[in-house]
C-alpha atoms as a PDB file:
ATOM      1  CA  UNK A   1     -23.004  22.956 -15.553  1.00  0.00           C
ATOM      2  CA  UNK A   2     -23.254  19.344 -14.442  1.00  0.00           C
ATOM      3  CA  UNK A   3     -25.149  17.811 -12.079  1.00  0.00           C
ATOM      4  CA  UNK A   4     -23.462  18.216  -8.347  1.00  0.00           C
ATOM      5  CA  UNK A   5     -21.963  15.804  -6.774  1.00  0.00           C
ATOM      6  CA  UNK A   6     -23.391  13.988  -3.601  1.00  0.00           C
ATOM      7  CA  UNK A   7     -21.122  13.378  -0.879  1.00  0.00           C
ATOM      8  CA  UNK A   8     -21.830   9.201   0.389  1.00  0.00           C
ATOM      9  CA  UNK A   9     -21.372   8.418   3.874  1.00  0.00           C
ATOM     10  CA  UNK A  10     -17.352   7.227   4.338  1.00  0.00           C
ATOM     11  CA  UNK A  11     -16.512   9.667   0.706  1.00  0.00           C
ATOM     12  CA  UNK A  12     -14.108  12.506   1.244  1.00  0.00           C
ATOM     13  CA  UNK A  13     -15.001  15.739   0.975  1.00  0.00           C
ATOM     14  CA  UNK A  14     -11.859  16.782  -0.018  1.00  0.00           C
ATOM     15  CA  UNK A  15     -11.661  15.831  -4.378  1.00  0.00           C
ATOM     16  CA  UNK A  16      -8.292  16.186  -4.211  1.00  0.00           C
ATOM     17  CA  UNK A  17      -7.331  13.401  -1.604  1.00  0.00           C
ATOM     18  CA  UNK A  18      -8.578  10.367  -4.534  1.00  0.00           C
ATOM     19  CA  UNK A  19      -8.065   8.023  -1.507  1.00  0.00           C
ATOM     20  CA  UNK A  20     -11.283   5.400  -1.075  1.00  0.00           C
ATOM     21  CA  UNK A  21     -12.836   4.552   2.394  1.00  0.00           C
ATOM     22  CA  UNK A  22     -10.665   2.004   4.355  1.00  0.00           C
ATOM     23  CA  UNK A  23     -13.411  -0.575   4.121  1.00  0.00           C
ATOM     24  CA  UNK A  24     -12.730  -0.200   0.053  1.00  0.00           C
ATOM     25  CA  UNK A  25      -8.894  -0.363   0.458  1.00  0.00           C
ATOM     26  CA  UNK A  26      -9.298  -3.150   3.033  1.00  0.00           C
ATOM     27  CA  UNK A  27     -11.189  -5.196   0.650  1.00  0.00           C
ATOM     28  CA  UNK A  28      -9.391  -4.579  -2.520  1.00  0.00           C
ATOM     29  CA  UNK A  29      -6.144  -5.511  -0.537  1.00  0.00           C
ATOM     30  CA  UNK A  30      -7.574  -8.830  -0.069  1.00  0.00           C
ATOM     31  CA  UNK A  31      -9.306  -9.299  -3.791  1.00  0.00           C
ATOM     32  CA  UNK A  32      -5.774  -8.328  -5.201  1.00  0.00           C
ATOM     33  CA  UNK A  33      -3.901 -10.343  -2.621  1.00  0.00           C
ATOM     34  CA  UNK A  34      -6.099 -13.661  -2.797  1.00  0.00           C
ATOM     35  CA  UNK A  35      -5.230 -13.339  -6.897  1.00  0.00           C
ATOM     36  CA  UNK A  36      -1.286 -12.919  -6.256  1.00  0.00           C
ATOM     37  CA  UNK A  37      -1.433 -15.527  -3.890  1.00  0.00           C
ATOM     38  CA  UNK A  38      -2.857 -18.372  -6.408  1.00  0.00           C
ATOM     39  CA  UNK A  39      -0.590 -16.447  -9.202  1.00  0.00           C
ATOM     40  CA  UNK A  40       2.669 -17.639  -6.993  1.00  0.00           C
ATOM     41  CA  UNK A  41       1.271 -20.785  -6.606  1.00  0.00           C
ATOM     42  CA  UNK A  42       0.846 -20.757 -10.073  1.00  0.00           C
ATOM     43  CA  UNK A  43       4.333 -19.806 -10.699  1.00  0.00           C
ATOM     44  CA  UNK A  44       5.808 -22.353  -8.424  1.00  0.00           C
ATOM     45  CA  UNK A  45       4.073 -25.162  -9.849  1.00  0.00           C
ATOM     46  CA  UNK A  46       5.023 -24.502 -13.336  1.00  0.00           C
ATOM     47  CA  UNK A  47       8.327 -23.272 -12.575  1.00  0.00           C
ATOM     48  CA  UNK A  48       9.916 -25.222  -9.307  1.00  0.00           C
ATOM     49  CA  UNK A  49       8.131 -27.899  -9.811  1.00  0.00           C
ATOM     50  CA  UNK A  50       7.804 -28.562 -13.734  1.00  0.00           C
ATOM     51  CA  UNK A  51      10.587 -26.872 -14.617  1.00  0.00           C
ATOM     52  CA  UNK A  52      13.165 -27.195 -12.153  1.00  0.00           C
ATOM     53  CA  UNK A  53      11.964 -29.812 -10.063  1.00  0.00           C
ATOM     54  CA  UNK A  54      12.704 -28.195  -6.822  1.00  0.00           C
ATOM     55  CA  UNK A  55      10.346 -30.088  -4.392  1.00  0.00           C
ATOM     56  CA  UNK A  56       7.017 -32.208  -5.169  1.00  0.00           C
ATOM     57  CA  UNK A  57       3.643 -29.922  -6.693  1.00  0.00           C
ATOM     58  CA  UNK A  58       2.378 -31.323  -2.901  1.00  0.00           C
ATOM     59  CA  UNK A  59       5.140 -29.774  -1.403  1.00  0.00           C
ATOM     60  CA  UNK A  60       4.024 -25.594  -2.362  1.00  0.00           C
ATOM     61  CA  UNK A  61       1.003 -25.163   0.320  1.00  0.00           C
ATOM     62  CA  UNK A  62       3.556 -27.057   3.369  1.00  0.00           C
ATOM     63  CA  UNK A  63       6.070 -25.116   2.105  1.00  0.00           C
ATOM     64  CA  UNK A  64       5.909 -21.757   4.389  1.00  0.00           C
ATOM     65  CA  UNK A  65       5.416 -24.095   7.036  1.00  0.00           C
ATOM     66  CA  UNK A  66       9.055 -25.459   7.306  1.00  0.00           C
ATOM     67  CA  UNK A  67       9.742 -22.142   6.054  1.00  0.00           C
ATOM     68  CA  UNK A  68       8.291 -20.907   9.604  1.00  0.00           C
ATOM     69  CA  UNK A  69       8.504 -23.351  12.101  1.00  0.00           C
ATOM     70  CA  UNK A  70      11.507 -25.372  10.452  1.00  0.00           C
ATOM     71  CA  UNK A  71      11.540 -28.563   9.046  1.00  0.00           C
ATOM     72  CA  UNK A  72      11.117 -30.814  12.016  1.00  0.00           C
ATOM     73  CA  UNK A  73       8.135 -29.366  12.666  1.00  0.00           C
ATOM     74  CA  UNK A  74       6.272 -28.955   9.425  1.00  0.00           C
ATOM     75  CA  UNK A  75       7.011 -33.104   9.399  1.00  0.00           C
ATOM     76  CA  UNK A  76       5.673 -33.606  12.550  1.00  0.00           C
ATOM     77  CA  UNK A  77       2.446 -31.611  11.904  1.00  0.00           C
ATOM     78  CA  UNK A  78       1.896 -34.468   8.846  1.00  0.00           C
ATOM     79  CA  UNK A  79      -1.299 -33.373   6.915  1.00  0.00           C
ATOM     80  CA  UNK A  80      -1.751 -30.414   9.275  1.00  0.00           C
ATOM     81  CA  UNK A  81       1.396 -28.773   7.840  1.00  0.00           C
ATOM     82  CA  UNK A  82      -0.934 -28.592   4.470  1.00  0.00           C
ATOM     83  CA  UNK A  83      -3.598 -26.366   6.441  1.00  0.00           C
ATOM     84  CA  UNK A  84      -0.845 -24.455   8.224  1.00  0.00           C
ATOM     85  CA  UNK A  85       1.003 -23.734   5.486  1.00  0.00           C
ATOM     86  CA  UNK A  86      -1.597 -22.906   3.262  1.00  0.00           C
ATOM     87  CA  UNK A  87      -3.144 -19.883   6.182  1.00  0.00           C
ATOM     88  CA  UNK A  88      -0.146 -18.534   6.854  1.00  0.00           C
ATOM     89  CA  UNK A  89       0.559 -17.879   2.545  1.00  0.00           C
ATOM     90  CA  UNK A  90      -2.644 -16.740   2.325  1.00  0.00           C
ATOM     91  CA  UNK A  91      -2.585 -14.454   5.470  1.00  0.00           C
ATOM     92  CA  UNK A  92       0.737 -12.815   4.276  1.00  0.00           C
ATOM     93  CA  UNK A  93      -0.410 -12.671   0.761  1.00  0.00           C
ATOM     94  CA  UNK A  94      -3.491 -10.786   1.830  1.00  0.00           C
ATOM     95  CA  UNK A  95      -1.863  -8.725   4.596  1.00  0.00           C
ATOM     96  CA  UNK A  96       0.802  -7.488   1.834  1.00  0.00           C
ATOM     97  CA  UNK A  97      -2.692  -7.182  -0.448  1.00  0.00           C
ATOM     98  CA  UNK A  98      -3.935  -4.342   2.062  1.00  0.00           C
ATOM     99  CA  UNK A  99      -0.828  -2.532   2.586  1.00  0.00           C
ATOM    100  CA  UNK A 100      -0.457  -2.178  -1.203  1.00  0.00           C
ATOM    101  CA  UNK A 101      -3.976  -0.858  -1.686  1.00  0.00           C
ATOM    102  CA  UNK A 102      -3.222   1.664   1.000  1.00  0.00           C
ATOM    103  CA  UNK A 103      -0.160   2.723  -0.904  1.00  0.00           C
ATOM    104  CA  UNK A 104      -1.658   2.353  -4.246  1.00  0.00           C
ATOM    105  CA  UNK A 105      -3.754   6.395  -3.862  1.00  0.00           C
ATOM    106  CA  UNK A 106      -0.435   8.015  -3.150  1.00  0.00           C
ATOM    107  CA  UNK A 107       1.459   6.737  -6.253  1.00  0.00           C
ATOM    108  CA  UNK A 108      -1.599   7.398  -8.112  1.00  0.00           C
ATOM    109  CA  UNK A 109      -1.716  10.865  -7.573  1.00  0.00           C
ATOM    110  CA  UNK A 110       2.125  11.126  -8.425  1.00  0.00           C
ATOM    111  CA  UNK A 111       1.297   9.491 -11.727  1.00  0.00           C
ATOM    112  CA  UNK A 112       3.326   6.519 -11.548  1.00  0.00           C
ATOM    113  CA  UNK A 113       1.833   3.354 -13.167  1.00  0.00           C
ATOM    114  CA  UNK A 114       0.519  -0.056 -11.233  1.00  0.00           C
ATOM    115  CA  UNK A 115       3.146  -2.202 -12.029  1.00  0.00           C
ATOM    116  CA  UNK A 116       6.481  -0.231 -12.099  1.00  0.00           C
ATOM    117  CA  UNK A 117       5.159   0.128  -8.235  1.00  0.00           C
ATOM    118  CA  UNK A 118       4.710  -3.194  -7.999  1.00  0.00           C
ATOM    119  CA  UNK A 119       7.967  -4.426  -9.434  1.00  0.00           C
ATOM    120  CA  UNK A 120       9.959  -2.639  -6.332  1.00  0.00           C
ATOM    121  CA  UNK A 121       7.202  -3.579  -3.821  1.00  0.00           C
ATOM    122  CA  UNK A 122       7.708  -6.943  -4.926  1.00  0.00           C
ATOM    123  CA  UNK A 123      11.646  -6.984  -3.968  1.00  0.00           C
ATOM    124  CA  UNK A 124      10.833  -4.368  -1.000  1.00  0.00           C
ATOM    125  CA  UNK A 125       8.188  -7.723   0.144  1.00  0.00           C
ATOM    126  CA  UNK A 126      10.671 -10.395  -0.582  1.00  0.00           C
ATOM    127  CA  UNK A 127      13.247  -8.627   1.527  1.00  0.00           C
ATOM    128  CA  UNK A 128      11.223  -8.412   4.452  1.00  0.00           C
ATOM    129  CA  UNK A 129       9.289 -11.944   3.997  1.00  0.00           C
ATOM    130  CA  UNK A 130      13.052 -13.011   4.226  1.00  0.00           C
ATOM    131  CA  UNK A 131      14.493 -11.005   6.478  1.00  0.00           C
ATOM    132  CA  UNK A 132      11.499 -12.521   8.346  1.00  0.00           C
ATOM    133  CA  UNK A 133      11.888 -16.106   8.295  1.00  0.00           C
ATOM    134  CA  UNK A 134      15.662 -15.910   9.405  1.00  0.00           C
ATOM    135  CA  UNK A 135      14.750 -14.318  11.876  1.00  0.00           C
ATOM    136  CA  UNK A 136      11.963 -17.360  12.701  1.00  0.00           C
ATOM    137  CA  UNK A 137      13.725 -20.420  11.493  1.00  0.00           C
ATOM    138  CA  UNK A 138      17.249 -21.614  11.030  1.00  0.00           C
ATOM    139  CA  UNK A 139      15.219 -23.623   8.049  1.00  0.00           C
ATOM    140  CA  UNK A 140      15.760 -21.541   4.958  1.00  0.00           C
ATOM    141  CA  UNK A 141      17.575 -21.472   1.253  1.00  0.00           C
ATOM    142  CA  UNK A 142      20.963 -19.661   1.475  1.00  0.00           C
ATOM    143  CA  UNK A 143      20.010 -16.239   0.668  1.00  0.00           C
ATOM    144  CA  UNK A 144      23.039 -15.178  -0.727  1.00  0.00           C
ATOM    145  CA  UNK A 145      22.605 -17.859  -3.487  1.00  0.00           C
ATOM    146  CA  UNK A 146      21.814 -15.939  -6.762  1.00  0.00           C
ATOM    147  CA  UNK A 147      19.484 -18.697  -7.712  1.00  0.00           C
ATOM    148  CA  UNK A 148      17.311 -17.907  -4.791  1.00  0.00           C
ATOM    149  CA  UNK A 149      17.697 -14.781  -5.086  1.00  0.00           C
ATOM    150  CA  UNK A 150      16.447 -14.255  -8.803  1.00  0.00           C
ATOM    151  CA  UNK A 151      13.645 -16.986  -8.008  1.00  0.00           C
ATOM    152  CA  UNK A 152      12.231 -15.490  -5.455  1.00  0.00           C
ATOM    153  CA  UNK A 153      12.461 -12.080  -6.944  1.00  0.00           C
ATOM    154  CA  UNK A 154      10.720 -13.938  -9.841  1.00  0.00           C
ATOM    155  CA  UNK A 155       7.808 -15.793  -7.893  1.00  0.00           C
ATOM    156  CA  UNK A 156       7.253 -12.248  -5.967  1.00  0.00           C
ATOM    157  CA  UNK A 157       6.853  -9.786  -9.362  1.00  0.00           C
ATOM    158  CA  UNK A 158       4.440 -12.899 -10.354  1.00  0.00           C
ATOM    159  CA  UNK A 159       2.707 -12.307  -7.339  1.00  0.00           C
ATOM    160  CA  UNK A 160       2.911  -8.482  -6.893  1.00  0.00           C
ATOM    161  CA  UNK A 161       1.958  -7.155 -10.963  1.00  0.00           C
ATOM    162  CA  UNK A 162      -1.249  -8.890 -10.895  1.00  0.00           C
ATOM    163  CA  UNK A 163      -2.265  -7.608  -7.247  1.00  0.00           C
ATOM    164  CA  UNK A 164      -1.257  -4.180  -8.457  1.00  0.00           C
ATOM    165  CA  UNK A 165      -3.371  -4.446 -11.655  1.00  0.00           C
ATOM    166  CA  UNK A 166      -6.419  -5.868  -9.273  1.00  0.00           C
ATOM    167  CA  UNK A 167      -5.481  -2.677  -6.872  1.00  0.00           C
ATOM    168  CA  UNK A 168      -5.396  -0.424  -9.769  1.00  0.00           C
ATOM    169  CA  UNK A 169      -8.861  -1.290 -11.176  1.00  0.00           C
ATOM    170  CA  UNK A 170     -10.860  -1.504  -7.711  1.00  0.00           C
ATOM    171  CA  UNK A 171      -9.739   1.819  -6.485  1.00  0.00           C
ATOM    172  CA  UNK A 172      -9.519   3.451 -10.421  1.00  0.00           C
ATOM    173  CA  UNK A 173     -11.259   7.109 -10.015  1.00  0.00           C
ATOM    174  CA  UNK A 174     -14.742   7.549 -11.463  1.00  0.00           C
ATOM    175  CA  UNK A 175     -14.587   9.688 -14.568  1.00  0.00           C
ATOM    176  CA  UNK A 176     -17.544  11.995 -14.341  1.00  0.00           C
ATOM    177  CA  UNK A 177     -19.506  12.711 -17.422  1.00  0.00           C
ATOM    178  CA  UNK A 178     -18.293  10.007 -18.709  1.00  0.00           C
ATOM    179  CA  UNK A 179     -20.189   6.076 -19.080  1.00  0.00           C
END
């Protein structure tokens, strides 16, 4: 027999649940969701900037600013659109972070793997980002452009695999009696 297991304050009792504390899902959401967000930076430098020289590199952190508030605006705000648009990609990326590490337990226990979730939560997130900002701006790419489509689709499995893998990882199960 091996040695019983103690129950920690915030653990389940039940072993069959596998779901962490919300203070552990609320934090891995973020750790995973701060690395997607740089990742889509990433992405958008090298790709709509270097390679299809879409806007200036200094144009990605103002960008969900005009994206929000519209065009006007993110040129009035000047330098501020920087800071603006910078929060509100990182709040997103980290609020999206969360609600994938809250999803991640039930897929787990299904048996389906990190990243074939995240490739559908990744269109399921672009759909709704962009459903989102039509809804708050008449300042936005045509949608029904296959271009944008496939590039955002693109920039979002760039951001969504690696917060999965992060996800994955932080809330993996213990193996007992093993090191």
């Amino acid at each position: 027999m091996g040695k019983p297991h103690i129950i920690r304050a915030g653990e389940s009792t039940d072993a069959s649940a596998g779901s962490a504390p919300l203070s552990d899902t609320i934090r891995t959401g973020i750790r995973g969701g701060f690395v997607g967000a740089v990742l889509i930076w990433v992405y958008e430098a090298l790709v709509w900037v270097g390679a299809q020289h879409l806007m200036p590199l200094a144009g990605i952190p103002r960008n969900a600013t005009g994206l929000v508030f519209g065009k006007a605006a993110q040129d009035a705000l000047g330098i501020g659109a920087y800071f603006i648009g910078t929060a509100i990609h990182f709040a997103f990326a980290l609020s999206w972070g969360i609600v994938f590490a809250a999803m991640w337990p039930w897929f787990r226990r299904r048996g389906f793997e990190a990243t074939f979730v995240a490739l559908f939560f990744a269109i399921v997130a672009w759909i709704v980002m962009h459903a989102l900002i039509m809804i708050a701006s008449r300042n936005h790419p045509n949608y029904f452009d296959p271009n944008v489509i496939i590039g955002g689709f693109m920039s979002h499995f760039v951001f969504a695999v690696p917060l999965a893998l992060v996800v994955k990882r932080s809330l993996a199960q213990p193996t007992h009696g093993r090191t």
